[in-house]
PDB file of N, CA and C in Angstrom:
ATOM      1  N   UNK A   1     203.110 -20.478 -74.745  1.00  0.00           N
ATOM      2  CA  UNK A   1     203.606 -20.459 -76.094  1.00  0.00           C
ATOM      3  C   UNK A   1     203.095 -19.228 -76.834  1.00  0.00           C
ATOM      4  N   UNK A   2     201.806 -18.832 -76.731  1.00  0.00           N
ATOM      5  CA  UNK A   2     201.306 -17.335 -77.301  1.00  0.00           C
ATOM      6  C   UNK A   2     201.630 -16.454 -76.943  1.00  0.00           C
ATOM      7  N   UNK A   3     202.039 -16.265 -75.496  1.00  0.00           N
ATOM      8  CA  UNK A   3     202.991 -15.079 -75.077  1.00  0.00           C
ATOM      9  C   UNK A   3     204.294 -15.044 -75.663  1.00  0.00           C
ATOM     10  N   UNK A   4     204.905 -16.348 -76.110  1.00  0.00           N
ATOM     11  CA  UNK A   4     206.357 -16.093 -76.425  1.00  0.00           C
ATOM     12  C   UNK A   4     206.355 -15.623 -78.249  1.00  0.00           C
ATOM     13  N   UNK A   5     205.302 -16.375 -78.564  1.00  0.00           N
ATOM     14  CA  UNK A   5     204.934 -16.374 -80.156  1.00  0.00           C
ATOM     15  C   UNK A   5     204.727 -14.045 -80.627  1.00  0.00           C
ATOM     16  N   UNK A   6     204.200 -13.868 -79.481  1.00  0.00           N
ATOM     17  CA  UNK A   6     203.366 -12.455 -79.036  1.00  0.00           C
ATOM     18  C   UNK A   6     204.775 -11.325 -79.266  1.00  0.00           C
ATOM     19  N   UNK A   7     205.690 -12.184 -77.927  1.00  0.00           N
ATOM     20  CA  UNK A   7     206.624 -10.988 -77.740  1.00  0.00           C
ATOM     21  C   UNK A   7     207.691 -11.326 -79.217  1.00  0.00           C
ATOM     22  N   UNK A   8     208.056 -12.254 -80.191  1.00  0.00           N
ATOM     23  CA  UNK A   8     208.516 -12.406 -81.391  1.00  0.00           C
ATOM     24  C   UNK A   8     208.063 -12.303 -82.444  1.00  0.00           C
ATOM     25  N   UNK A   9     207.067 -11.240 -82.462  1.00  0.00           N
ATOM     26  CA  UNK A   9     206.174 -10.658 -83.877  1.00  0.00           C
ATOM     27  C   UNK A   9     207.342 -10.074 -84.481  1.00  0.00           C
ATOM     28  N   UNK A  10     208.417  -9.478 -83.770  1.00  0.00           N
ATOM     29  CA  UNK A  10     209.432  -9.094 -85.311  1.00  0.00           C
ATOM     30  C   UNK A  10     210.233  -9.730 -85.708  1.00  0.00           C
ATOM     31  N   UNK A  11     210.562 -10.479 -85.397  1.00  0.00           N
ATOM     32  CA  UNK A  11     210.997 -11.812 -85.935  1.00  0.00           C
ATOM     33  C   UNK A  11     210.584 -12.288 -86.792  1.00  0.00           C
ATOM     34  N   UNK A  12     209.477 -13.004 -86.160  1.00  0.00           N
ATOM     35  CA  UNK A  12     208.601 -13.783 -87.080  1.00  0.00           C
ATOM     36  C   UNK A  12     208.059 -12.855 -88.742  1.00  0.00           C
ATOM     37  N   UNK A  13     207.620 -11.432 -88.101  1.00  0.00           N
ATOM     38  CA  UNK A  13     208.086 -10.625 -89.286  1.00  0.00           C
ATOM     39  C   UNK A  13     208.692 -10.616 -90.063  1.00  0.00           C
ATOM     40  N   UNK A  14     210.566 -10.674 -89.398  1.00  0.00           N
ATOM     41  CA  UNK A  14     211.346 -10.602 -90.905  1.00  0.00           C
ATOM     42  C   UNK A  14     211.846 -11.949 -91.570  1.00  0.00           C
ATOM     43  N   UNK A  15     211.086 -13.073 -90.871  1.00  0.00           N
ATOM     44  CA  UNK A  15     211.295 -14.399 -91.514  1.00  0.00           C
ATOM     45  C   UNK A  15     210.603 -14.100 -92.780  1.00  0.00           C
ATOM     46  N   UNK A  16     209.015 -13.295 -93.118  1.00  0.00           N
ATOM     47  CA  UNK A  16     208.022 -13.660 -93.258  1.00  0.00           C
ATOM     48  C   UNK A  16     207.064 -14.527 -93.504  1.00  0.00           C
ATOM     49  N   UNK A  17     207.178 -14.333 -91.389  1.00  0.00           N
ATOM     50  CA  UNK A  17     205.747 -15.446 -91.353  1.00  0.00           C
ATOM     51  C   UNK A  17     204.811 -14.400 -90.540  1.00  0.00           C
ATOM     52  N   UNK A  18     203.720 -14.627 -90.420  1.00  0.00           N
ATOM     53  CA  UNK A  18     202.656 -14.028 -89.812  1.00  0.00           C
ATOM     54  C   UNK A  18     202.191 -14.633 -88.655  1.00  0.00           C
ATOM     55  N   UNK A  19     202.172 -13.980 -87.763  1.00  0.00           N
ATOM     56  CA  UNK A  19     201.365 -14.452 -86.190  1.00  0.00           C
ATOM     57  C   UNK A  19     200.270 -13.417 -85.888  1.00  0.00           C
ATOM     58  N   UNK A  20     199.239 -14.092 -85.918  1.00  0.00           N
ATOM     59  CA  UNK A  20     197.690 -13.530 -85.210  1.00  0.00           C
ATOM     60  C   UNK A  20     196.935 -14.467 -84.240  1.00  0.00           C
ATOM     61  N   UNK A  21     196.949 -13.673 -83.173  1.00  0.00           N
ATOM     62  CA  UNK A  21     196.817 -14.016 -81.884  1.00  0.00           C
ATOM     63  C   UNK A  21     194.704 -14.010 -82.185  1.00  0.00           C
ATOM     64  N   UNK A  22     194.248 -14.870 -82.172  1.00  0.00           N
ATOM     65  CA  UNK A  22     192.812 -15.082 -82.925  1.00  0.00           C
ATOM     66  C   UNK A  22     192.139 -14.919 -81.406  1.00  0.00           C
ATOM     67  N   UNK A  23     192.529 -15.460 -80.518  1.00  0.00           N
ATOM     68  CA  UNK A  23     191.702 -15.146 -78.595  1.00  0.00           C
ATOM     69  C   UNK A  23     191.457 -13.718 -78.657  1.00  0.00           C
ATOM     70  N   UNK A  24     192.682 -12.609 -79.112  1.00  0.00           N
ATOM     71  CA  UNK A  24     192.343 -11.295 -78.498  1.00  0.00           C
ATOM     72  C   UNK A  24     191.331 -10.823 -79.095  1.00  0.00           C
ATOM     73  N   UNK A  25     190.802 -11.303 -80.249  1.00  0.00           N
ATOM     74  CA  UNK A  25     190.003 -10.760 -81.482  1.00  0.00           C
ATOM     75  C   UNK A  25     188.296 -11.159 -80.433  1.00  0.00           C
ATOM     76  N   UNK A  26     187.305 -10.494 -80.849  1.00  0.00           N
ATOM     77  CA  UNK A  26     186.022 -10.758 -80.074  1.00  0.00           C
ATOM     78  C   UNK A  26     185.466 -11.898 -80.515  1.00  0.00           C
ATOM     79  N   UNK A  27     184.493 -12.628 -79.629  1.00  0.00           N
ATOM     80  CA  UNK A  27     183.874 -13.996 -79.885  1.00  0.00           C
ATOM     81  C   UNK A  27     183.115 -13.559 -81.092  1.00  0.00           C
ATOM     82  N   UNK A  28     183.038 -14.832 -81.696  1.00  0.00           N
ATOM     83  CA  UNK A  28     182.288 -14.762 -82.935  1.00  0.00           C
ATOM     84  C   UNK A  28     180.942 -15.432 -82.612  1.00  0.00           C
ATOM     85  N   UNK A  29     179.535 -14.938 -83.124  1.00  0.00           N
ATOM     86  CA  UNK A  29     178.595 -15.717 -83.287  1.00  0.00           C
ATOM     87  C   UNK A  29     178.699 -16.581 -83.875  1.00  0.00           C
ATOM     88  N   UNK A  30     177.615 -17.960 -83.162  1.00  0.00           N
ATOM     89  CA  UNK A  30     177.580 -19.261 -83.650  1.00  0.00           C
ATOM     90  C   UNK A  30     176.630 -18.939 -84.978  1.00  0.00           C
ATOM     91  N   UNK A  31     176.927 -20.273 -85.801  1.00  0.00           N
ATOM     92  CA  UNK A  31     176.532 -20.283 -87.688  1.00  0.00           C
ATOM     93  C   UNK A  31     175.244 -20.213 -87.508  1.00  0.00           C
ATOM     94  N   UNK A  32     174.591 -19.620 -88.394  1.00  0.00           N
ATOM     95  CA  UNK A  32     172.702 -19.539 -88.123  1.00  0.00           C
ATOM     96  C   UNK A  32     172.254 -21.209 -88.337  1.00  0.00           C
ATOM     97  N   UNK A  33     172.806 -22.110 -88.855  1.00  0.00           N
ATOM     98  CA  UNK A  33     172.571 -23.445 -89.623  1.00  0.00           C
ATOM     99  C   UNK A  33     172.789 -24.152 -88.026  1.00  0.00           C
ATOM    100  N   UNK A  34     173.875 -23.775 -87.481  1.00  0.00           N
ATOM    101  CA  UNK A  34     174.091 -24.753 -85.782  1.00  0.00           C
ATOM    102  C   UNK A  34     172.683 -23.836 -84.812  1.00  0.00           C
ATOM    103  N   UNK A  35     172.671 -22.854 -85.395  1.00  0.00           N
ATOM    104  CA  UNK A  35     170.627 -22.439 -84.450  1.00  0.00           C
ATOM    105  C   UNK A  35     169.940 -23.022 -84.737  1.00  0.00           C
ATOM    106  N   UNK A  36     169.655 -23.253 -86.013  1.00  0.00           N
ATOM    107  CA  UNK A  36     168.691 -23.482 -86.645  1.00  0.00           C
ATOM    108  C   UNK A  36     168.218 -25.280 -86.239  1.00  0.00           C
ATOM    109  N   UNK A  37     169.382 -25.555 -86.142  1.00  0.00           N
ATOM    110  CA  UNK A  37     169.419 -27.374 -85.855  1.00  0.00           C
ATOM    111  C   UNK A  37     169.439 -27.573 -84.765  1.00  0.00           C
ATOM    112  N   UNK A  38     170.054 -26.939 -83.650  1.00  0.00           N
ATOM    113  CA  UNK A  38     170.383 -26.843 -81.942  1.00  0.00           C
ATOM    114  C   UNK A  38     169.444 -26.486 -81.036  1.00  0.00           C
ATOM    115  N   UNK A  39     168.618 -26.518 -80.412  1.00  0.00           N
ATOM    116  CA  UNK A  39     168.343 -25.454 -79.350  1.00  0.00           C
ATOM    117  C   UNK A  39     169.075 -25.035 -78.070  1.00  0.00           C
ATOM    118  N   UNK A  40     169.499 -23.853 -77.878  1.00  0.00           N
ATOM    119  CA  UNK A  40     170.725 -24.016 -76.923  1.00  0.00           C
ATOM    120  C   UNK A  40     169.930 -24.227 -75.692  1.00  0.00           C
ATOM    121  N   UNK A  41     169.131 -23.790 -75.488  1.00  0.00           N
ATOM    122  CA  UNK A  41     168.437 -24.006 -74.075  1.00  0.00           C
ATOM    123  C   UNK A  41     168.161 -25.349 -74.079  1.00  0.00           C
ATOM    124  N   UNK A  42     167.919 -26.386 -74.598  1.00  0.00           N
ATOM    125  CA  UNK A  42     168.011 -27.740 -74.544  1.00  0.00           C
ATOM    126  C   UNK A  42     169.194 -28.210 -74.253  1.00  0.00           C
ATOM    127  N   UNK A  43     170.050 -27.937 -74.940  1.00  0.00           N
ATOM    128  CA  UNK A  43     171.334 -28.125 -75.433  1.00  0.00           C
ATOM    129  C   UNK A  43     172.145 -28.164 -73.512  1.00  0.00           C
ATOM    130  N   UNK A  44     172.091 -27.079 -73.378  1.00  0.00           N
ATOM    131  CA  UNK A  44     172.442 -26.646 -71.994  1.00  0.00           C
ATOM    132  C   UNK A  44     171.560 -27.277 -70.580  1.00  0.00           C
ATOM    133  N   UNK A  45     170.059 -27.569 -70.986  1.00  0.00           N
ATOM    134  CA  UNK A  45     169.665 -28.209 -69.755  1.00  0.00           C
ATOM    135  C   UNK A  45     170.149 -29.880 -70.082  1.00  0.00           C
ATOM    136  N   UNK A  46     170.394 -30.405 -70.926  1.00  0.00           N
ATOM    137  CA  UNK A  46     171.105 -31.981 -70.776  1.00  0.00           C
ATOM    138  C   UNK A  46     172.061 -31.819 -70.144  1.00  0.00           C
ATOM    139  N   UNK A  47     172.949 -31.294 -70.767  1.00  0.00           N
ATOM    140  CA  UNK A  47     174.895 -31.121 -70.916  1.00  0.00           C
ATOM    141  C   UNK A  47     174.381 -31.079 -68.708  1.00  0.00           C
ATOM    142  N   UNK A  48     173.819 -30.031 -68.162  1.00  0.00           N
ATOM    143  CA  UNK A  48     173.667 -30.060 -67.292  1.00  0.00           C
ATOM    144  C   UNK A  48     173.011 -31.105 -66.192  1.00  0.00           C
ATOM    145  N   UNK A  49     172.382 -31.931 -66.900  1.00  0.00           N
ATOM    146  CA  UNK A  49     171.225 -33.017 -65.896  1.00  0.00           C
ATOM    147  C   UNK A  49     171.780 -34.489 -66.038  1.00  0.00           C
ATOM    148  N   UNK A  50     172.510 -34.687 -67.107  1.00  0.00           N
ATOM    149  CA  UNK A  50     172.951 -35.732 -67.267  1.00  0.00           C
ATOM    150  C   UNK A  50     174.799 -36.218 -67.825  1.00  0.00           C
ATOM    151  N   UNK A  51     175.309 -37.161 -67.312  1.00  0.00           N
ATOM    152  CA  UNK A  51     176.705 -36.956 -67.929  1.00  0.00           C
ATOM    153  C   UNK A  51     177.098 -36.672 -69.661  1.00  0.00           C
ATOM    154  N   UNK A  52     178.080 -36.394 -69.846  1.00  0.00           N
ATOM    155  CA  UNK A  52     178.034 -36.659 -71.372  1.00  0.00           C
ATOM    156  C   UNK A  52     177.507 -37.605 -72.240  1.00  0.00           C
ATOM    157  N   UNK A  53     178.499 -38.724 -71.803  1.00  0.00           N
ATOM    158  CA  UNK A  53     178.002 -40.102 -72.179  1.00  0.00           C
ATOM    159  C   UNK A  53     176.098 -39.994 -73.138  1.00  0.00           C
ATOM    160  N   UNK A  54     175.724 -40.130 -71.774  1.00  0.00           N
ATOM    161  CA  UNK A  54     174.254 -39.778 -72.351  1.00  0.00           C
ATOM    162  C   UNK A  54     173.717 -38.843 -73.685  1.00  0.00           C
ATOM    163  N   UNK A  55     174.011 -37.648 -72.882  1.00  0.00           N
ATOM    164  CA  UNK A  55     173.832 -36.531 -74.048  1.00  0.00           C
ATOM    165  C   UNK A  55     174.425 -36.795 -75.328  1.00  0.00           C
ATOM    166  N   UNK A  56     174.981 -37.666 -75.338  1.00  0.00           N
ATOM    167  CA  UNK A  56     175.646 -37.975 -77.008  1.00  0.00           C
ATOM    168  C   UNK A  56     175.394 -38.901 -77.562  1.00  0.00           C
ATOM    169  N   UNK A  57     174.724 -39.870 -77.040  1.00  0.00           N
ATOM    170  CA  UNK A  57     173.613 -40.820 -77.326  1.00  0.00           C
ATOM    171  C   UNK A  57     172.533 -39.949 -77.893  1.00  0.00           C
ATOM    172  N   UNK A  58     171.878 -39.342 -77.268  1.00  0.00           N
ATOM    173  CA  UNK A  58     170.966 -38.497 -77.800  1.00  0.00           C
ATOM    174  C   UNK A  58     171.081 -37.211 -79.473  1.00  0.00           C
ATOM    175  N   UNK A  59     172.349 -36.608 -79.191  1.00  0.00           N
ATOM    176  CA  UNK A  59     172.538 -36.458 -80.676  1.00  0.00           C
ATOM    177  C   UNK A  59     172.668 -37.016 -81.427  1.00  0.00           C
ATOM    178  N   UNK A  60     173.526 -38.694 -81.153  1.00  0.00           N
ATOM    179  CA  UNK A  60     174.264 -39.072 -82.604  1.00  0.00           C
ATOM    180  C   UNK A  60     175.625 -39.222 -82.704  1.00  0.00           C
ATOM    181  N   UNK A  61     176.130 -37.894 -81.943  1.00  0.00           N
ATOM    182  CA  UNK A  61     177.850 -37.580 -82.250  1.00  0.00           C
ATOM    183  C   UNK A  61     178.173 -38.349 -81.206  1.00  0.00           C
ATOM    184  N   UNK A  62     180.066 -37.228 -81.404  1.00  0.00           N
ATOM    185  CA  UNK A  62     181.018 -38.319 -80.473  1.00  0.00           C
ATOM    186  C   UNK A  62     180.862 -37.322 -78.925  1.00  0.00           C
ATOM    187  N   UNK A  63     181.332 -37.260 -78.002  1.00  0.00           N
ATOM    188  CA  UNK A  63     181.963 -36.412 -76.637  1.00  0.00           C
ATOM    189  C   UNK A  63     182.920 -35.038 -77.212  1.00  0.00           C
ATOM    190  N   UNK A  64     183.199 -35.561 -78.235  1.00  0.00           N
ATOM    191  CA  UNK A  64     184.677 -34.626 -79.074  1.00  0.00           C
ATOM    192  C   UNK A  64     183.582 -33.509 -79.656  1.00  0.00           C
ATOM    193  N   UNK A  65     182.501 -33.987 -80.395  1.00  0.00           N
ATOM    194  CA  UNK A  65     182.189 -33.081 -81.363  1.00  0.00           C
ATOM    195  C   UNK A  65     180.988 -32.406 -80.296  1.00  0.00           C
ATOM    196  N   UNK A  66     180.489 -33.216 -79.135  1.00  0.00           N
ATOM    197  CA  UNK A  66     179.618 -32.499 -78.680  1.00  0.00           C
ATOM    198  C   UNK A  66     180.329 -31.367 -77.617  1.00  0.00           C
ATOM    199  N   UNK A  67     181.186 -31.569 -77.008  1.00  0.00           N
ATOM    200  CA  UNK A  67     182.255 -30.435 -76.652  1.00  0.00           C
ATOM    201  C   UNK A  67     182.187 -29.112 -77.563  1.00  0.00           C
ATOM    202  N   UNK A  68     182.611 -29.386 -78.649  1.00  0.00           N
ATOM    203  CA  UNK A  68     182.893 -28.443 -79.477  1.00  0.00           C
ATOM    204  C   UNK A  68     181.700 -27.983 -80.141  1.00  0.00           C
ATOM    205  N   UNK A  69     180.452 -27.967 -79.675  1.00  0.00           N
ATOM    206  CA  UNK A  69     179.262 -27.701 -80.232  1.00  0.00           C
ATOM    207  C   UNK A  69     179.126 -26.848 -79.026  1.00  0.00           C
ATOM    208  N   UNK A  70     179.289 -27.280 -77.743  1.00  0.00           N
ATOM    209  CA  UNK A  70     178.692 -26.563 -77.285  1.00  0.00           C
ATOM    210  C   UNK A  70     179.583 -24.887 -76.941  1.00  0.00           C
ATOM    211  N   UNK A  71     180.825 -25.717 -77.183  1.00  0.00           N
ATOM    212  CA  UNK A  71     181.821 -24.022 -77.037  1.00  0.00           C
ATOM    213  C   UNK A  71     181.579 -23.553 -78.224  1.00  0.00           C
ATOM    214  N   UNK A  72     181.166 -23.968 -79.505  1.00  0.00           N
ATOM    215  CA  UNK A  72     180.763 -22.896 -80.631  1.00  0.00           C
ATOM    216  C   UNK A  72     178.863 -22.404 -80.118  1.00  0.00           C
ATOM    217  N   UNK A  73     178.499 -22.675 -79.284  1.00  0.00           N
ATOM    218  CA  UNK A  73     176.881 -22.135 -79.474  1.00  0.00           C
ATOM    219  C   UNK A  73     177.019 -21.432 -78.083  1.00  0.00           C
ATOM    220  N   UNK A  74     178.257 -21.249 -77.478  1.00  0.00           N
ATOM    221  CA  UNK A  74     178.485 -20.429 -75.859  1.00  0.00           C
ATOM    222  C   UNK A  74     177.150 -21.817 -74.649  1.00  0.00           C
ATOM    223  N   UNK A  75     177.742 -22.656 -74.723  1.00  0.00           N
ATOM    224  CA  UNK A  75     176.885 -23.478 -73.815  1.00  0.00           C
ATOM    225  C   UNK A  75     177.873 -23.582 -72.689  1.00  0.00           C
ATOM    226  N   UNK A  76     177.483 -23.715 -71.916  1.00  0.00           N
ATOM    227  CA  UNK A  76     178.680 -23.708 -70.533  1.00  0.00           C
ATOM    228  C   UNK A  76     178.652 -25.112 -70.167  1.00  0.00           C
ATOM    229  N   UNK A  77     179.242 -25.910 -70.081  1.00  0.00           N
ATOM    230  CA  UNK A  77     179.620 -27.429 -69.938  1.00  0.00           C
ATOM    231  C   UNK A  77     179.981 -27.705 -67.660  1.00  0.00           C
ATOM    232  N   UNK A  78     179.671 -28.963 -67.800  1.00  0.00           N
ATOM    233  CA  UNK A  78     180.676 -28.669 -66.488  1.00  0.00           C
ATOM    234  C   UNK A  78     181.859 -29.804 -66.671  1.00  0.00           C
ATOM    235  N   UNK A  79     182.650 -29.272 -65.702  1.00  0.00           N
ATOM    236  CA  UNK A  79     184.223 -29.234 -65.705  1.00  0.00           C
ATOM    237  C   UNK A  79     184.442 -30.653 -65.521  1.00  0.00           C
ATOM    238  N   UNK A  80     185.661 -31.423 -65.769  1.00  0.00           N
ATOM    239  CA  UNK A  80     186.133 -32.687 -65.738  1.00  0.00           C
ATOM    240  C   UNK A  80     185.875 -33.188 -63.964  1.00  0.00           C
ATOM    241  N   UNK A  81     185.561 -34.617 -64.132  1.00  0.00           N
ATOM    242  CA  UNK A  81     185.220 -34.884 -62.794  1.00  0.00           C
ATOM    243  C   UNK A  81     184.274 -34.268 -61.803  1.00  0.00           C
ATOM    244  N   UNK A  82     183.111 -33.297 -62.272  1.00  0.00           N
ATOM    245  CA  UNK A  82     181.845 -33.030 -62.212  1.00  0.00           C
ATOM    246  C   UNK A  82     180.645 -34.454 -61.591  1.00  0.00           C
ATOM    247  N   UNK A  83     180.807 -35.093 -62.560  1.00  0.00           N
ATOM    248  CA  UNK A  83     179.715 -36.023 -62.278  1.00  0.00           C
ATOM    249  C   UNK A  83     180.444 -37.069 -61.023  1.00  0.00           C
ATOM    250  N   UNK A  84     181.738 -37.198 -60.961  1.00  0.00           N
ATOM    251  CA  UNK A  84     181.724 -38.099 -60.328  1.00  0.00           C
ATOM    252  C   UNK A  84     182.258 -37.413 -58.725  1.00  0.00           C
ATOM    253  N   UNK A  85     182.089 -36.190 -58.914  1.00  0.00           N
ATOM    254  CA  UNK A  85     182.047 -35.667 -57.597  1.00  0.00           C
ATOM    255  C   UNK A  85     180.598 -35.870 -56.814  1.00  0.00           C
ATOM    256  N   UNK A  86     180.218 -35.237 -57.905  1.00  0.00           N
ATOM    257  CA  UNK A  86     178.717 -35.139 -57.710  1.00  0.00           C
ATOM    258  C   UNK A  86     178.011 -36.707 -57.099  1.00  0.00           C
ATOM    259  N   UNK A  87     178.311 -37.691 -57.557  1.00  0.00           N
ATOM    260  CA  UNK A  87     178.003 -39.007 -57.725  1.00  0.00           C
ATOM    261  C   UNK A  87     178.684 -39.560 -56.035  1.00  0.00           C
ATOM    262  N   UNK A  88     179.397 -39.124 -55.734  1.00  0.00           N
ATOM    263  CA  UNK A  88     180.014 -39.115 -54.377  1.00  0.00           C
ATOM    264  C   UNK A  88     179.412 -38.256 -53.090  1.00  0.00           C
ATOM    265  N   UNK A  89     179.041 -37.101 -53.806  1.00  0.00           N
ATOM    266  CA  UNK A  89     178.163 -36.540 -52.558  1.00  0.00           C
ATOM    267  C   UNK A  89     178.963 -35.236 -52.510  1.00  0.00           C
ATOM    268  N   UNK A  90     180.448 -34.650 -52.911  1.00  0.00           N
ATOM    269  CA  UNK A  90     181.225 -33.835 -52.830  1.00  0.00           C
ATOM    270  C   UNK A  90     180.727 -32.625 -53.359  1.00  0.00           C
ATOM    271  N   UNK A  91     180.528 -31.391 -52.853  1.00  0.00           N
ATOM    272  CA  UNK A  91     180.524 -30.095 -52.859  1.00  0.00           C
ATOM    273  C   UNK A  91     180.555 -29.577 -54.433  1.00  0.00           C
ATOM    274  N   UNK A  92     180.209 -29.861 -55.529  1.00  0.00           N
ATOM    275  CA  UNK A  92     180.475 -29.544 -56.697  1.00  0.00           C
ATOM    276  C   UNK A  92     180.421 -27.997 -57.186  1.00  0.00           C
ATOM    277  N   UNK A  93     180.811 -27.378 -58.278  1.00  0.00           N
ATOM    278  CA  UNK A  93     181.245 -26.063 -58.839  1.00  0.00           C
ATOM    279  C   UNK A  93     179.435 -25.718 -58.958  1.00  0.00           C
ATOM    280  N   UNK A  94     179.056 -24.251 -59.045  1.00  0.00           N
ATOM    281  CA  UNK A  94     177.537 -23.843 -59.502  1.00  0.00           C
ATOM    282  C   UNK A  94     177.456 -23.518 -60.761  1.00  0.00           C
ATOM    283  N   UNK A  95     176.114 -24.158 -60.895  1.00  0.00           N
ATOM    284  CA  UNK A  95     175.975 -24.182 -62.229  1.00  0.00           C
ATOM    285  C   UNK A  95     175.770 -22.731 -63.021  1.00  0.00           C
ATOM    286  N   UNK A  96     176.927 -22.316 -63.699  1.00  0.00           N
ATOM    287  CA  UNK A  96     176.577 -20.821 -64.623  1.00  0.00           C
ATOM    288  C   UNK A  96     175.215 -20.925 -65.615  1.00  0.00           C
ATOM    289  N   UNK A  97     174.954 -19.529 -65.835  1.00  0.00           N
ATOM    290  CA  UNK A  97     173.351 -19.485 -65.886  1.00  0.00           C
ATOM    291  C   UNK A  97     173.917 -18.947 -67.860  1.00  0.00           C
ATOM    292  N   UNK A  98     172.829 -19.587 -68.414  1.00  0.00           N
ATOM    293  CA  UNK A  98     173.346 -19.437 -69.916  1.00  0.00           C
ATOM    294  C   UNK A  98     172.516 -18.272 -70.492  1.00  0.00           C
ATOM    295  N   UNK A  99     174.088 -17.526 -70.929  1.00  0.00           N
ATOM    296  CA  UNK A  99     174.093 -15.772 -71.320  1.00  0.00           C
ATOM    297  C   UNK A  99     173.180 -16.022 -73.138  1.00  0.00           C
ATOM    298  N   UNK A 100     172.892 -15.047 -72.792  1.00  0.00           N
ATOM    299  CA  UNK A 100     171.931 -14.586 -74.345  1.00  0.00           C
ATOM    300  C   UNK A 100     173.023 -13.643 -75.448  1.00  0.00           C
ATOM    301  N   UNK A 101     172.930 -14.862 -76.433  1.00  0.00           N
ATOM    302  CA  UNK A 101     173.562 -14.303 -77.084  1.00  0.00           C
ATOM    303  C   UNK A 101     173.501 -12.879 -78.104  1.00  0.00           C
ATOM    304  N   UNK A 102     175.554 -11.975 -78.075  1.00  0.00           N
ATOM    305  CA  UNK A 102     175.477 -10.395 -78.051  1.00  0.00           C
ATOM    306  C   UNK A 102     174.654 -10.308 -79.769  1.00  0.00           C
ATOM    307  N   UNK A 103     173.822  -9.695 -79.890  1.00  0.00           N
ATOM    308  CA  UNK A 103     173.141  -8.627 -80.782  1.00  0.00           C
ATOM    309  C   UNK A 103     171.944  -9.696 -81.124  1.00  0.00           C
ATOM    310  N   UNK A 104     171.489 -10.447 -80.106  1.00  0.00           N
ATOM    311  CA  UNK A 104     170.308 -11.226 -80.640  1.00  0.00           C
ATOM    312  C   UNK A 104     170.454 -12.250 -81.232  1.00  0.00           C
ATOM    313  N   UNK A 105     171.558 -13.037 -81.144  1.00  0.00           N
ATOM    314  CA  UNK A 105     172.207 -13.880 -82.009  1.00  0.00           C
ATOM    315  C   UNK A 105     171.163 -15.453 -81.607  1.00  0.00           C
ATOM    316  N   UNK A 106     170.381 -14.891 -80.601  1.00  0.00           N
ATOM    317  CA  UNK A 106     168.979 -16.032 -80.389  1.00  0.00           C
ATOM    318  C   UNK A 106     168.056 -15.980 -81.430  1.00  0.00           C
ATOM    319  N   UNK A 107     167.632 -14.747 -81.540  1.00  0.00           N
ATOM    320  CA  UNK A 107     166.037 -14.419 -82.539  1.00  0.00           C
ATOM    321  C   UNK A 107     167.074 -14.744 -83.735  1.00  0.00           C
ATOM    322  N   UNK A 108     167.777 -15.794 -84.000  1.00  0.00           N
ATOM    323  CA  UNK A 108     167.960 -16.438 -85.616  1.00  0.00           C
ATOM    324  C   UNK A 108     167.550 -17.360 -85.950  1.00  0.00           C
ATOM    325  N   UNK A 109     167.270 -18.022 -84.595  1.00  0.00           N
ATOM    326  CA  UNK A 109     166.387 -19.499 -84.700  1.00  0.00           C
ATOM    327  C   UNK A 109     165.514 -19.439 -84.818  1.00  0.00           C
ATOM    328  N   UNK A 110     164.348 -20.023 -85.520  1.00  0.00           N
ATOM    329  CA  UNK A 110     162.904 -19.776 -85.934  1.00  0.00           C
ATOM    330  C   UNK A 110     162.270 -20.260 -84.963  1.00  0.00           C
ATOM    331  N   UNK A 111     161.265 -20.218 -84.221  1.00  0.00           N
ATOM    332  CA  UNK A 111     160.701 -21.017 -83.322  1.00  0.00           C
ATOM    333  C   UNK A 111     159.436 -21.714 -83.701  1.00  0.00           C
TER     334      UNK A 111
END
């Protein structure tokens, strides 16, 4: 749908409506207030050791909002049907190693 939305920018032009494609634009740092409250290195060794379920017991929230916490703080999640591969004995995906965020966007959290 963004490719088709993409190639009808003049169109959509002389309707006037506006289309901005927000993916091509660069990642944005997470809010200093979600550092300040989060630790991502925590954050990332649960999401990793235990299913969701759990880990969201432990915040408070729902699966929905802890998803979306962790794609706003760059936490790398694992993929649907993870645990219950895993839980079977099956060959599972490796675990990506969690990138430091660009211009220091770590040293905002106070320690």
């Amino acid at each position: 749908m963004k490719e088709h939305l993409a190639a009808q920018t003049y169109w959509l032009v002389r309707l006037g409506l506006k289309y901005e494609d927000k993916s091509a634009g660069k990642r944005q740092l997470p809010p200093a207030h979600l550092l300040r409250q989060y630790n991502r290195e925590e954050l990332y060794e649960r999401v990793w050791a235990e299913p969701a379920r759990s880990v969201v017991k432990h915040y408070g929230c729902s699966a929905v909002r802890l998803g979306k916490l962790c794609e706003t703080l760059w936490v790398p999640v694992p993929g649907r049907g993870y645990w219950a591969k895993k839980a079977a004995g099956i060959p599972t995906m490796k675990r990506p190693p969690l990138r430091p965020l660009p211009d220091g966007g770590d040293q905002q959290r106070p320690s």
